[in-house]
N, C-alpha and C. Protein backbone atom coordinates (compact mmCIF):
# COMPACT_ATOMS: atom_id res chain seq x y z
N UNK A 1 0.85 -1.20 0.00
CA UNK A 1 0.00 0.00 0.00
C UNK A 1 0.88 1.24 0.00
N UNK A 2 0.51 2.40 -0.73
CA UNK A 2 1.42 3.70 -0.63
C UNK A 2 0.76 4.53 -0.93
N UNK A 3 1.53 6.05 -0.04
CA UNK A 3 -0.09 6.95 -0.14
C UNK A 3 1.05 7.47 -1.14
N UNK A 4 1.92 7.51 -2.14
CA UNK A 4 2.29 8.50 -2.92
C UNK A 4 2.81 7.36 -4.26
N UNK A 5 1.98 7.58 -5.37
CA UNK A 5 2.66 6.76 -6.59
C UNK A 5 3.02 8.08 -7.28
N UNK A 6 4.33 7.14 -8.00
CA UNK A 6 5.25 8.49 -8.93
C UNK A 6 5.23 7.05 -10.22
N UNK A 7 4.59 7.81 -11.36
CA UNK A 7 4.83 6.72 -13.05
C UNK A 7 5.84 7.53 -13.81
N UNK A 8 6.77 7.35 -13.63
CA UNK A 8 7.85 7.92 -14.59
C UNK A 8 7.57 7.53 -16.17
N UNK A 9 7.39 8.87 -16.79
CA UNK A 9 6.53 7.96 -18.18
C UNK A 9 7.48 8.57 -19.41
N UNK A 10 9.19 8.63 -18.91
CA UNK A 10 10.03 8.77 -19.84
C UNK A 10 10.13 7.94 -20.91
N UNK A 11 10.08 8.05 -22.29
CA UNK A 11 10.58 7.09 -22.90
C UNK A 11 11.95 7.22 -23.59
N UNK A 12 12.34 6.12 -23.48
CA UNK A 12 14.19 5.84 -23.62
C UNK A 12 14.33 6.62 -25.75
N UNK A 13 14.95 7.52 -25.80
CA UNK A 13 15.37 7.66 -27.29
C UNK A 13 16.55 7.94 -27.67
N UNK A 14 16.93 7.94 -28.57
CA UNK A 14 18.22 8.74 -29.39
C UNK A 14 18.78 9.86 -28.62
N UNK A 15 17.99 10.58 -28.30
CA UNK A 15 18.83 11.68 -27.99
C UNK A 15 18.84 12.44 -26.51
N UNK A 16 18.41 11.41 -25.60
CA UNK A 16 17.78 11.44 -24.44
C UNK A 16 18.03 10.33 -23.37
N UNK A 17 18.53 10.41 -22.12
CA UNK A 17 19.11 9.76 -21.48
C UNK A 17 18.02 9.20 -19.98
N UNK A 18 16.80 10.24 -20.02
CA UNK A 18 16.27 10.41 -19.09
C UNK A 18 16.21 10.44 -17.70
N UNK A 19 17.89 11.32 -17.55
CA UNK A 19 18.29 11.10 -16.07
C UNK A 19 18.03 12.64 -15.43
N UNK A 20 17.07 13.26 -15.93
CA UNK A 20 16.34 14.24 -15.15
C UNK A 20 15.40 14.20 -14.96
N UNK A 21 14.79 13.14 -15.85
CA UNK A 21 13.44 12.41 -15.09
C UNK A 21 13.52 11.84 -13.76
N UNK A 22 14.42 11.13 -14.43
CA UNK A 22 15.00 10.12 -13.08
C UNK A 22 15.26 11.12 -11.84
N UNK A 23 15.97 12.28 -12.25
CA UNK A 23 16.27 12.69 -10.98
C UNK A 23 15.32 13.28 -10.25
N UNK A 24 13.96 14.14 -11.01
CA UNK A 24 13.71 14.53 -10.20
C UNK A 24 11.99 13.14 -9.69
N UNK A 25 12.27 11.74 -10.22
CA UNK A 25 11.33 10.57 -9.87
C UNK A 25 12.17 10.18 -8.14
N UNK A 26 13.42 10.44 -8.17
CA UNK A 26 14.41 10.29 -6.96
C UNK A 26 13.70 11.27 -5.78
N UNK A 27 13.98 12.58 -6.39
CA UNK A 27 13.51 13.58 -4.98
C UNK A 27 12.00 13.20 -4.81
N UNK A 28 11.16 13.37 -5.62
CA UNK A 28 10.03 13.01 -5.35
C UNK A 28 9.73 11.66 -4.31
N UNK A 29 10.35 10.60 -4.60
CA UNK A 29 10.52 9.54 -3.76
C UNK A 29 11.10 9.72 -2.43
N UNK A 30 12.42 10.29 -2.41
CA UNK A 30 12.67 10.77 -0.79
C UNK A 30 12.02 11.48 -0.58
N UNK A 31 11.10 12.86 -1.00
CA UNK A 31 10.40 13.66 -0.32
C UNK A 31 9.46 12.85 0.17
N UNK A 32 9.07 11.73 -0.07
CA UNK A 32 7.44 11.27 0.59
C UNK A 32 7.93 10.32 1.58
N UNK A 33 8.98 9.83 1.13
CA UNK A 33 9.69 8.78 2.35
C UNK A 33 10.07 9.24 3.40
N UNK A 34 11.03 10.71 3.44
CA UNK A 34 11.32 11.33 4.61
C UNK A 34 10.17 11.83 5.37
N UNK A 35 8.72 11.70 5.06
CA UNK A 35 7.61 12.14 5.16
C UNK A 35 7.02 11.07 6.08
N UNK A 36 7.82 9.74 6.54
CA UNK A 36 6.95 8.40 6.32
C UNK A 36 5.73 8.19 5.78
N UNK A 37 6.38 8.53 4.16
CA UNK A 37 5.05 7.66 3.59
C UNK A 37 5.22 6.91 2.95
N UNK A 38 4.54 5.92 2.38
CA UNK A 38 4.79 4.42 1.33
C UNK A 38 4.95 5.43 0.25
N UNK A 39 5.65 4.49 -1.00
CA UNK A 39 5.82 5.05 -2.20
C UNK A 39 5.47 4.05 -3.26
N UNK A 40 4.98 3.95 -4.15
CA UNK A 40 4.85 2.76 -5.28
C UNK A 40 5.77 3.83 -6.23
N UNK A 41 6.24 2.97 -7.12
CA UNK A 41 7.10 3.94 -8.55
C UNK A 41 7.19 2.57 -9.71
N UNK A 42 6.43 3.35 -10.80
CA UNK A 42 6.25 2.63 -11.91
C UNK A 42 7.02 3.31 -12.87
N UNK A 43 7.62 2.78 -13.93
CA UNK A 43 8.07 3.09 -15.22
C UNK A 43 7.13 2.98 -16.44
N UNK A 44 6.53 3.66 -17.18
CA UNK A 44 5.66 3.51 -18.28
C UNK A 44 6.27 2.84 -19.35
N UNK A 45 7.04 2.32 -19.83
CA UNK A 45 8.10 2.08 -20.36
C UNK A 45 8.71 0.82 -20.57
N UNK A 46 8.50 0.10 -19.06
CA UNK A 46 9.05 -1.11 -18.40
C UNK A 46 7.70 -2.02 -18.53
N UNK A 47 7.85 -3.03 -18.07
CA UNK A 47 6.91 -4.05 -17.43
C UNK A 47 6.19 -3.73 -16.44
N UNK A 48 4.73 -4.23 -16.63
CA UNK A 48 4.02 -3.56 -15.44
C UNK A 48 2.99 -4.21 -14.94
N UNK A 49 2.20 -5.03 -14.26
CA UNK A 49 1.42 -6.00 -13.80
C UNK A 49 -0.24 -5.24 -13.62
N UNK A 50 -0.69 -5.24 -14.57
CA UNK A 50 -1.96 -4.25 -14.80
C UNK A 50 -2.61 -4.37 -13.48
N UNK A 51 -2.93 -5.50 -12.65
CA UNK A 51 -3.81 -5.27 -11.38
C UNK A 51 -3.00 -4.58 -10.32
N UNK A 52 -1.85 -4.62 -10.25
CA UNK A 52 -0.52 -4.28 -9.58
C UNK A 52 -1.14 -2.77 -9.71
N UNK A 53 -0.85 -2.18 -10.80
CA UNK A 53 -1.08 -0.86 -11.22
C UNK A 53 -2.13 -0.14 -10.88
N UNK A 54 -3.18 -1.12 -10.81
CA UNK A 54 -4.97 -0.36 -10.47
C UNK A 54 -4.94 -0.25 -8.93
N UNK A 55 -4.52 -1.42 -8.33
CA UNK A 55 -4.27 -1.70 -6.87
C UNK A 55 -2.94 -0.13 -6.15
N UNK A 56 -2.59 0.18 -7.00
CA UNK A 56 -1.37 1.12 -6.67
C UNK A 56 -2.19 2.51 -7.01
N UNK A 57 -3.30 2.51 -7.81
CA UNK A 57 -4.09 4.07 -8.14
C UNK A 57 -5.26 3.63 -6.78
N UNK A 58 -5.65 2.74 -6.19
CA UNK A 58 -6.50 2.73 -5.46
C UNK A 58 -6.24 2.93 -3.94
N UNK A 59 -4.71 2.88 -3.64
CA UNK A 59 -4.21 3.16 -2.18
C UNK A 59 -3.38 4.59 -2.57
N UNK A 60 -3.36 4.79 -3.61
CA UNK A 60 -2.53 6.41 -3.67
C UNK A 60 -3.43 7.31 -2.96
N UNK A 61 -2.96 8.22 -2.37
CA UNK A 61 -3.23 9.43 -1.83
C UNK A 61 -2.89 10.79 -3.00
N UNK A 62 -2.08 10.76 -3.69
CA UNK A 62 -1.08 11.40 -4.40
C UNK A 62 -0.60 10.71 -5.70
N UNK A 63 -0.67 10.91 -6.53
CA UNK A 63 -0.05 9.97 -8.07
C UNK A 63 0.60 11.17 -8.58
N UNK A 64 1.93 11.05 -9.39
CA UNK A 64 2.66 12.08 -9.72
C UNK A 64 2.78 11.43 -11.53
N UNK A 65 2.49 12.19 -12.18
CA UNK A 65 2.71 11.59 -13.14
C UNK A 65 4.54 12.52 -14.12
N UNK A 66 5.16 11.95 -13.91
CA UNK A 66 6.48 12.76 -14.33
C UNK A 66 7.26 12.34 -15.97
N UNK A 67 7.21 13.36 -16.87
CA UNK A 67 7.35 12.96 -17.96
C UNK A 67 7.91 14.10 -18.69
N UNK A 68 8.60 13.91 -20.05
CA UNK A 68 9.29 14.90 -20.41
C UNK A 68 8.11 15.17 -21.48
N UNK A 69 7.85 16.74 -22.17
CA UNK A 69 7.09 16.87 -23.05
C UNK A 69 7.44 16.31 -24.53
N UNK A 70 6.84 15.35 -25.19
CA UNK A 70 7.47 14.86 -26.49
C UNK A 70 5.89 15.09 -27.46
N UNK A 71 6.28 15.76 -28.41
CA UNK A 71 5.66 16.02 -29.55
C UNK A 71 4.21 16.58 -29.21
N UNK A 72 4.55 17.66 -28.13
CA UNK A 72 3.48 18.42 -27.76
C UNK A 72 2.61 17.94 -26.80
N UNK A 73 3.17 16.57 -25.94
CA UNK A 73 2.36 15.67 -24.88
C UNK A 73 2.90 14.82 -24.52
N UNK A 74 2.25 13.31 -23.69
CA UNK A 74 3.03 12.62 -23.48
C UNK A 74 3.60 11.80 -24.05
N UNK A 75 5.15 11.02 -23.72
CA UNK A 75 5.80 10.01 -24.44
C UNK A 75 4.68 8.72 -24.58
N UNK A 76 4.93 8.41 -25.63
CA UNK A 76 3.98 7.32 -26.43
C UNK A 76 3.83 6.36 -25.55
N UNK A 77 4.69 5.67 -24.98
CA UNK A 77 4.74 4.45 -23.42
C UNK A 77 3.95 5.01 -22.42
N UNK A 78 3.87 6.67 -22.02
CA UNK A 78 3.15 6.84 -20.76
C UNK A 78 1.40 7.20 -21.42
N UNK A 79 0.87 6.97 -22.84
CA UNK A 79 0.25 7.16 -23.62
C UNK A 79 -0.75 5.58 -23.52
N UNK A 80 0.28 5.05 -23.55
CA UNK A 80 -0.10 2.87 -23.44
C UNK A 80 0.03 2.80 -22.39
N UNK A 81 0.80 3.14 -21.17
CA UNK A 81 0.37 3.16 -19.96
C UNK A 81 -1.05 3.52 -19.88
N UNK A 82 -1.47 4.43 -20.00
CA UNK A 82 -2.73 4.74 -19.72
C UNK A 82 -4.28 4.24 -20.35
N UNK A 83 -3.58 3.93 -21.43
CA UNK A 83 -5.00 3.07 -22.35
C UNK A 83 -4.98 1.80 -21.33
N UNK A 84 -3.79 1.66 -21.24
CA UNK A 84 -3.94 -0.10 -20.74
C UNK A 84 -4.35 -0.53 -19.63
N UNK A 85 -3.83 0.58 -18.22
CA UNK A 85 -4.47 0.63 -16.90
C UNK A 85 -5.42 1.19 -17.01
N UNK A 86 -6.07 2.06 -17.09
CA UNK A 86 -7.25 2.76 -16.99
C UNK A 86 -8.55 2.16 -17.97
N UNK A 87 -8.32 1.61 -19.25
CA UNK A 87 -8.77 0.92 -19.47
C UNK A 87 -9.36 -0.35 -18.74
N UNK A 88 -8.36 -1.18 -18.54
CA UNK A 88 -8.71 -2.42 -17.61
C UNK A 88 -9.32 -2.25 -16.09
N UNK A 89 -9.36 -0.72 -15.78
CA UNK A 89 -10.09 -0.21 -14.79
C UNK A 89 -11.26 0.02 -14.98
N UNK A 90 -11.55 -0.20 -15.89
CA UNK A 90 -13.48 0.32 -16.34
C UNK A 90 -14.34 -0.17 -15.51
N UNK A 91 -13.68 -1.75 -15.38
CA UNK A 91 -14.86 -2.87 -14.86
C UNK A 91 -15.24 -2.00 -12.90
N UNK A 92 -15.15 -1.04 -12.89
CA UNK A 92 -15.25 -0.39 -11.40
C UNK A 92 -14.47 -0.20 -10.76
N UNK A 93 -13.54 -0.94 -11.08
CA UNK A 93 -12.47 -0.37 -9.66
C UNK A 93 -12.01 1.11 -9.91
N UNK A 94 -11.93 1.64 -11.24
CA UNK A 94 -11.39 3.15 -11.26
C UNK A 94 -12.04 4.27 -11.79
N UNK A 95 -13.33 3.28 -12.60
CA UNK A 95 -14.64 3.97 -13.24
C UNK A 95 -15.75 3.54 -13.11
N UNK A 96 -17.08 3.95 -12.58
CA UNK A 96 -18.16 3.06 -12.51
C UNK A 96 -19.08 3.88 -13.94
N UNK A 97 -18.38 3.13 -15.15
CA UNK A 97 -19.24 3.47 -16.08
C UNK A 97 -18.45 4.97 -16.34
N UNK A 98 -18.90 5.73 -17.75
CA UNK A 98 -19.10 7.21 -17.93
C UNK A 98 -19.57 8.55 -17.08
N UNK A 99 -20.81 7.92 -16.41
CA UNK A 99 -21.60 8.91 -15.66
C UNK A 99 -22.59 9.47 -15.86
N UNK A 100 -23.42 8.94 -17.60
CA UNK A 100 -24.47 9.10 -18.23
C UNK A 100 -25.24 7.73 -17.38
N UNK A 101 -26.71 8.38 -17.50
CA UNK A 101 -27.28 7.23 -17.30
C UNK A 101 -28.31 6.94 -18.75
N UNK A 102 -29.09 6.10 -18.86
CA UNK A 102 -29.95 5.85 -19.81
C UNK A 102 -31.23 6.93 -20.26
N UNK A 103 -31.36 7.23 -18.97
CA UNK A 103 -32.31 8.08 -18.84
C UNK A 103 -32.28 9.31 -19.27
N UNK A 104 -30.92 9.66 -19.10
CA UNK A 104 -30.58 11.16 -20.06
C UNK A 104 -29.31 11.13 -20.61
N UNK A 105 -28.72 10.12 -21.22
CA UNK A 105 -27.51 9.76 -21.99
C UNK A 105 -26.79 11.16 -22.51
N UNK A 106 -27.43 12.53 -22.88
CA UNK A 106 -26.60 13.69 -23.21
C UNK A 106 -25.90 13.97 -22.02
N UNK A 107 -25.97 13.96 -20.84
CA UNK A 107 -25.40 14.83 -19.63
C UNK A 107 -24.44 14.14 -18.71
N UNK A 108 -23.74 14.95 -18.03
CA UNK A 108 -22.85 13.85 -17.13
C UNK A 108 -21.89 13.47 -17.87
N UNK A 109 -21.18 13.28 -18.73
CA UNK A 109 -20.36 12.32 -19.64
C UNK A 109 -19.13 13.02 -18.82
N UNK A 110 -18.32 11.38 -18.38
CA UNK A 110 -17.20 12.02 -17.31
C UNK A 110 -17.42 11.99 -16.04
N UNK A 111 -18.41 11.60 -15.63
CA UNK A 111 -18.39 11.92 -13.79
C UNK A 111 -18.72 10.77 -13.48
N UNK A 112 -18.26 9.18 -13.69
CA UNK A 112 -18.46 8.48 -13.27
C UNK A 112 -17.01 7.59 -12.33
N UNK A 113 -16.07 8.84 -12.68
CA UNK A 113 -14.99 8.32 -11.77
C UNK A 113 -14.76 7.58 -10.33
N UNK A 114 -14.47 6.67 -10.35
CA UNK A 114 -14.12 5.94 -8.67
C UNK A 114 -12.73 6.37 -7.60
N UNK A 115 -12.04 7.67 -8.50
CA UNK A 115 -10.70 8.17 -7.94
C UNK A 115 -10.74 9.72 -7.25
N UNK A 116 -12.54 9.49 -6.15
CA UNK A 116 -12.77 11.32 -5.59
C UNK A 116 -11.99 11.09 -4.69
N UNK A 117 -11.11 12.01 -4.24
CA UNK A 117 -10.31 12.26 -3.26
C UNK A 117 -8.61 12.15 -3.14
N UNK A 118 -8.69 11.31 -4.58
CA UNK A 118 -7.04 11.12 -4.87
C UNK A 118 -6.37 12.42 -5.71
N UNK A 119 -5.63 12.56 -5.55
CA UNK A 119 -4.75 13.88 -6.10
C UNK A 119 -3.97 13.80 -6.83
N UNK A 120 -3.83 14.38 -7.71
CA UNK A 120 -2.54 13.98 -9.17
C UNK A 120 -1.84 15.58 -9.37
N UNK A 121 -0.68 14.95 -9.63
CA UNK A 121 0.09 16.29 -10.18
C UNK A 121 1.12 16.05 -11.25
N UNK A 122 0.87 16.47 -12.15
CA UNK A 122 1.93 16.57 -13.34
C UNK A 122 3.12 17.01 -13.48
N UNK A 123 4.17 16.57 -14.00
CA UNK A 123 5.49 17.37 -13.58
C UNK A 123 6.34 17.12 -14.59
N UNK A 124 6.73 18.17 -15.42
CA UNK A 124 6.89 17.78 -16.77
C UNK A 124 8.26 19.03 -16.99
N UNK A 125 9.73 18.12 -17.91
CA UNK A 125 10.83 18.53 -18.39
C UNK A 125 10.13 19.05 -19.93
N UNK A 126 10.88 19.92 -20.42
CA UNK A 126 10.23 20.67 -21.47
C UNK A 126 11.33 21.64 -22.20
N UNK A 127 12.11 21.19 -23.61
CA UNK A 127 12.63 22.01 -24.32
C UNK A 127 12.23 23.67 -24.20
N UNK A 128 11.06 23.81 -24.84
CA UNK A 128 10.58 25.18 -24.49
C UNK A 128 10.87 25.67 -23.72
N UNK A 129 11.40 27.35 -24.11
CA UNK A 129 11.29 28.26 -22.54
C UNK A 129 10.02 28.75 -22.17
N UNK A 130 9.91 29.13 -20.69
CA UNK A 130 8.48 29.71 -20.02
C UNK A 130 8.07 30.62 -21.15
N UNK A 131 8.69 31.01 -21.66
CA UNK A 131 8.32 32.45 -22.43
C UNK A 131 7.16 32.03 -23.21
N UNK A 132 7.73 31.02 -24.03
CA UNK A 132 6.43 29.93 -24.87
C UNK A 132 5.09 30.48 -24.81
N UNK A 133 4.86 29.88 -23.68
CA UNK A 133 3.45 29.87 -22.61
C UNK A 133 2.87 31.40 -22.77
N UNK A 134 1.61 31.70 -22.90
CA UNK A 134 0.72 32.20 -22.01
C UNK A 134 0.93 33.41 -23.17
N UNK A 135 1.75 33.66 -23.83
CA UNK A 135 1.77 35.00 -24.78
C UNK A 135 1.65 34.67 -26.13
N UNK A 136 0.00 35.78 -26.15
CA UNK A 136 -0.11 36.09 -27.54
C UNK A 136 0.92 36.28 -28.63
N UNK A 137 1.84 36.95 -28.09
CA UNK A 137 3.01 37.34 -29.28
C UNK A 137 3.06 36.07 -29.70
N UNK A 138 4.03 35.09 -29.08
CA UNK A 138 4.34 33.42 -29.35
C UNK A 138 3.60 33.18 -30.61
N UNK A 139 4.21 32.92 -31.51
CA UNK A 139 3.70 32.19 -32.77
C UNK A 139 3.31 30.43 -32.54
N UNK A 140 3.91 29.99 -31.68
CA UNK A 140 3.15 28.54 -31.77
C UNK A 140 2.21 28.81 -30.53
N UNK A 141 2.62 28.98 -29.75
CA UNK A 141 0.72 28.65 -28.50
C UNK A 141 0.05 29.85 -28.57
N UNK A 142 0.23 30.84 -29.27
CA UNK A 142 -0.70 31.46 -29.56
C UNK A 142 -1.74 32.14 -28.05
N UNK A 143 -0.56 32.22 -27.20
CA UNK A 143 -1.39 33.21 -26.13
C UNK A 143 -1.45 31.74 -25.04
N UNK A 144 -1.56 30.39 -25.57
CA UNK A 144 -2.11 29.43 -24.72
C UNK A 144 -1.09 29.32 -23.65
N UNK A 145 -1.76 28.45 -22.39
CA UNK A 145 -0.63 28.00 -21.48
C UNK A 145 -0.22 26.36 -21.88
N UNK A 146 0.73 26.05 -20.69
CA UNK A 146 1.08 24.69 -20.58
C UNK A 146 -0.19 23.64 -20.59
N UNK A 147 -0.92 23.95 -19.16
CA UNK A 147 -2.12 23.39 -18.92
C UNK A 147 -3.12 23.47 -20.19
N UNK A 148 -2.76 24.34 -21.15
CA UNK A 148 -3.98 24.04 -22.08
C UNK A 148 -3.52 23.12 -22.92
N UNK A 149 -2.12 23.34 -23.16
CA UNK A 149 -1.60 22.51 -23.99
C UNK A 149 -1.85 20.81 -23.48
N UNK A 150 -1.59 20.58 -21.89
CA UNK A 150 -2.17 19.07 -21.58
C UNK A 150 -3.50 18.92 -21.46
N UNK A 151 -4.88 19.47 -21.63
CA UNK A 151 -6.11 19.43 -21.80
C UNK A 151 -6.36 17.74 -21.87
N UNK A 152 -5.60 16.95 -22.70
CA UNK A 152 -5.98 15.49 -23.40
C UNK A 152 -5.76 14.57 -21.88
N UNK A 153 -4.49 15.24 -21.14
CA UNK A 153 -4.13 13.85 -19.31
C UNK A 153 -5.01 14.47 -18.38
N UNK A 154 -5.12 16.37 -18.19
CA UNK A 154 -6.13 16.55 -17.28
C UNK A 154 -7.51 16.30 -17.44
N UNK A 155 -8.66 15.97 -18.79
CA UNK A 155 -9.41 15.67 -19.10
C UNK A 155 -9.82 13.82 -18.55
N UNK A 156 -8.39 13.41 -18.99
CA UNK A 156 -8.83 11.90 -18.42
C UNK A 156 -8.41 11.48 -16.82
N UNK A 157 -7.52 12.27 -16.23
CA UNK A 157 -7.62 12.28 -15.16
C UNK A 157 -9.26 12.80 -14.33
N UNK A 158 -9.36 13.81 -14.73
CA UNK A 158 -11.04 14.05 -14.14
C UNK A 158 -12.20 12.74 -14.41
N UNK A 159 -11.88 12.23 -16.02
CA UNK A 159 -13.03 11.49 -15.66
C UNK A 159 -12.83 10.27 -14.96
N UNK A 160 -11.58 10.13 -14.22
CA UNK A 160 -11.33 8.83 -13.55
C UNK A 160 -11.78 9.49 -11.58
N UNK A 161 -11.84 10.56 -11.78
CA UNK A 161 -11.87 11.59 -10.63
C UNK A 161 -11.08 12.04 -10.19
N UNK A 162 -9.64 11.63 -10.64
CA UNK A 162 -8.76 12.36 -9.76
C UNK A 162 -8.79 14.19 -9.66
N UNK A 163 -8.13 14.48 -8.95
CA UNK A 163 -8.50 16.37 -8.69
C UNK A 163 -6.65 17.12 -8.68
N UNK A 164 -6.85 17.62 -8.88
CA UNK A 164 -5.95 18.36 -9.74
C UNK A 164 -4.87 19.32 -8.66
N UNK A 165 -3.67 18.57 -8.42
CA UNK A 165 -2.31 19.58 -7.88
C UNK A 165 -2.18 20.44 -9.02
N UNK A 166 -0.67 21.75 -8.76
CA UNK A 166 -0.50 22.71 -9.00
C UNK A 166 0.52 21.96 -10.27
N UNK A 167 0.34 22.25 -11.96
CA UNK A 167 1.18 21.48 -12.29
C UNK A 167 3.20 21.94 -12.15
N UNK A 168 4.04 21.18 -12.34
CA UNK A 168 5.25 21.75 -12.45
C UNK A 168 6.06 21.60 -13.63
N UNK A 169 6.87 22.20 -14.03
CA UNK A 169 7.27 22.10 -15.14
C UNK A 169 8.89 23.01 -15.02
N UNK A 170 9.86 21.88 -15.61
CA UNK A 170 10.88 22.64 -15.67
C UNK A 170 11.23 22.96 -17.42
N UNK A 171 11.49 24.54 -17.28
CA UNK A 171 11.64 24.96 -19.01
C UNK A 171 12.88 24.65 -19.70
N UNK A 172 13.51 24.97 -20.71
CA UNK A 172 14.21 25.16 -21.15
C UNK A 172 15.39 24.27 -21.16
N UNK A 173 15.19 23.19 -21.31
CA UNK A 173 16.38 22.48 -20.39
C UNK A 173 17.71 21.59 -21.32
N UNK A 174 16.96 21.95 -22.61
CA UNK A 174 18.25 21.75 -23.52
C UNK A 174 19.44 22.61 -24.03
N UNK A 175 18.50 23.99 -24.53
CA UNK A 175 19.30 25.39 -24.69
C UNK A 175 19.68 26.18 -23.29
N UNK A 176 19.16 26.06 -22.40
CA UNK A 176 18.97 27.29 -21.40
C UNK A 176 19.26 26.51 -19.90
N UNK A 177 19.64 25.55 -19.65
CA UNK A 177 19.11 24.99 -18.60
C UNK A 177 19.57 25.51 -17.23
N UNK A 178 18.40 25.38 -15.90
CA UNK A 178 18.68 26.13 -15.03
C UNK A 178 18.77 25.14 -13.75
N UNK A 179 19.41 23.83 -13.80
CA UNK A 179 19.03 22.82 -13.47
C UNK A 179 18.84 22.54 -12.00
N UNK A 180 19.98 23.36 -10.96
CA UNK A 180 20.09 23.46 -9.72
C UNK A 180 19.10 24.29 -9.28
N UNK A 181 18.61 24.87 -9.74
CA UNK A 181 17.37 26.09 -9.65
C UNK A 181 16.00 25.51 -9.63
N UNK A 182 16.28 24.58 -10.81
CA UNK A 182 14.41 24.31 -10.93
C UNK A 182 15.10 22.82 -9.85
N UNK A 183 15.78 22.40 -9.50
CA UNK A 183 15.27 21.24 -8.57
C UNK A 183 15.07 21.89 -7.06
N UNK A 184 15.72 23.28 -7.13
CA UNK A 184 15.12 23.76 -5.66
C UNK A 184 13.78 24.47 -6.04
N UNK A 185 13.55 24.60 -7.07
CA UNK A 185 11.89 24.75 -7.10
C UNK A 185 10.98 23.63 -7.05
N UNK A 186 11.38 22.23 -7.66
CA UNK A 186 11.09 21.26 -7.29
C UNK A 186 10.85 21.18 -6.29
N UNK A 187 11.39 21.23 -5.37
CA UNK A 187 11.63 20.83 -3.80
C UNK A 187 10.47 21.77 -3.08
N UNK A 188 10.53 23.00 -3.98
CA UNK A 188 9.34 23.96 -2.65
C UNK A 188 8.03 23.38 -3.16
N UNK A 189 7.71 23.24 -4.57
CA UNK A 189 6.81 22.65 -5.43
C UNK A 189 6.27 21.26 -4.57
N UNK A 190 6.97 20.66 -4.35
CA UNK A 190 6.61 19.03 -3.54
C UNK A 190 5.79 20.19 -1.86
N UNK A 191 6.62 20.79 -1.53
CA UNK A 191 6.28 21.02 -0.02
C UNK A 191 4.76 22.04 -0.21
N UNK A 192 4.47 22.13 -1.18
CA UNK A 192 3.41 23.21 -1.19
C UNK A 192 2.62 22.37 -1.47
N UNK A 193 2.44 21.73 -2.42
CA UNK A 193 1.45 20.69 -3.46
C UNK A 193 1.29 19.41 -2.43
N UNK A 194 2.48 18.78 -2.81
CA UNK A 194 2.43 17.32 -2.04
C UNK A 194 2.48 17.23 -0.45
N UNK A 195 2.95 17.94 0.28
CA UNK A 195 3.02 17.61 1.54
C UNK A 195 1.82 17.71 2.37
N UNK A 196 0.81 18.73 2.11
CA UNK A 196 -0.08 18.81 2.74
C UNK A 196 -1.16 17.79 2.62
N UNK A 197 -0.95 16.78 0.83
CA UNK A 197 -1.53 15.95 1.22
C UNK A 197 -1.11 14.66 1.56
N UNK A 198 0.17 14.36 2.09
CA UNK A 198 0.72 13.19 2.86
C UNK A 198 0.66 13.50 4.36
N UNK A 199 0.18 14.81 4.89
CA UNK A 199 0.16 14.74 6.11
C UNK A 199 -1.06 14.24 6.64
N UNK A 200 -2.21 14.15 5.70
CA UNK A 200 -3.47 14.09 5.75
C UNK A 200 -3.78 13.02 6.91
N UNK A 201 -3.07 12.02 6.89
CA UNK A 201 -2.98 10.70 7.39
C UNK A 201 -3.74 9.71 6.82
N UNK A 202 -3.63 8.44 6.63
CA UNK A 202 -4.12 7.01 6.64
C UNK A 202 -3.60 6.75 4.93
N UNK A 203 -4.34 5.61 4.61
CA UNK A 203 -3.83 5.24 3.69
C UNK A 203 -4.86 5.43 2.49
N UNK A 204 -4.93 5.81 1.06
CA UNK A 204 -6.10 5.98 0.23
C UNK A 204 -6.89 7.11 0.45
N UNK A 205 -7.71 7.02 -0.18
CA UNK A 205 -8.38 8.45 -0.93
C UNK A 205 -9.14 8.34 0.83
N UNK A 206 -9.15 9.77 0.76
CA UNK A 206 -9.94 10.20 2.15
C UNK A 206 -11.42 10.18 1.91
């Protein structure tokens, strides 16, 4: 049982080593341990025991999903991670159904999640600088933010129920990188977001 799962949903490529995933899947892990709390940590990537996995979203308190941005979202493995667990979660343990009923099949679509009370937070390495984000000038997002840009994981996180931490994101990290910096932002990021809900106490969604 662990009130904090971290899915590292790096995928291994050419030009990418994924040891800032890794590093910051490390702090995240001592931060909840020095916390005494259980930890589960999955690789999207690796081998993974699908009931293992549902059983590990059903005692989380906290799920971190940590991934580098690839081709405008997530790496393709943390992509099949998710069809494949969440999928095989339908039968109730992580969804009871859509949330339509028969009776008025237009409404509701999405609120039939079995994950109220569990907490997710995204935490994502990212070529792009901040600048990217949020300004009209920007010729590719066009004024948009980060969060709009993940619309497709926070959308399916809601309809599973999970509820939504502060996301994090470190920028720039091929041209520009600020690396000792954003892991002490990391670090305040965990104590603001995550700690308050590992202090909560017990084990699973409250």
């Amino acid at each position: 049982m662990a009130n904090l799962m971290i899915i590292n949903g790096f995928q291994p490529n050419p030009v990418s080593t994924g040891r800032l995933n890794a590093a910051l899947v490390e702090r995240a892990r001592r931060f909840a341990q020095e916390r005494n709390a259980g930890v589960s940590l999955t690789h999207a990537a690796g081998d993974f025991d699908l009931e293992a996995e549902i059983e590990a979203h059903l005692a989380a308190r906290v799920i971190v999903f940590q991934f580098p941005l690839n081709s405008m979202g997530a790496p393709w493995s943390l992509k099949k991670y998710l069809d494949e667990v969440y999928t095989a979660g339908m039968d109730g343990r992580l969804s009871r159904g859509d949330g339509r009923s028969r009776r008025d099949p237009k409404r509701n679509y999405g609120t039939g999640g079995a994950l109220a009370g569990t907490k997710y937070m995204l935490s994502l390495t990212c070529n792009a600088p901040r600048e990217a984000f949020d300004s009209p000038d920007e010729p590719l997002f066009r004024g948009a933010g980060l969060d709009d840009l993940l619309l497709p994981l926070h959308a399916n996180a809601r309809f599973f129920g999970l509820e939504p931490l502060k996301t994090f994101a470190m920028f720039d990290v091929t041209k520009n990188p600020q690396i000792e910096l954003d892991f002490e932002r990391f670090e305040a990021h965990l104590e603001a977001e995550i700690a308050p809900c590992l202090s909560e106490g017990g084990i699973g969604r409250a």
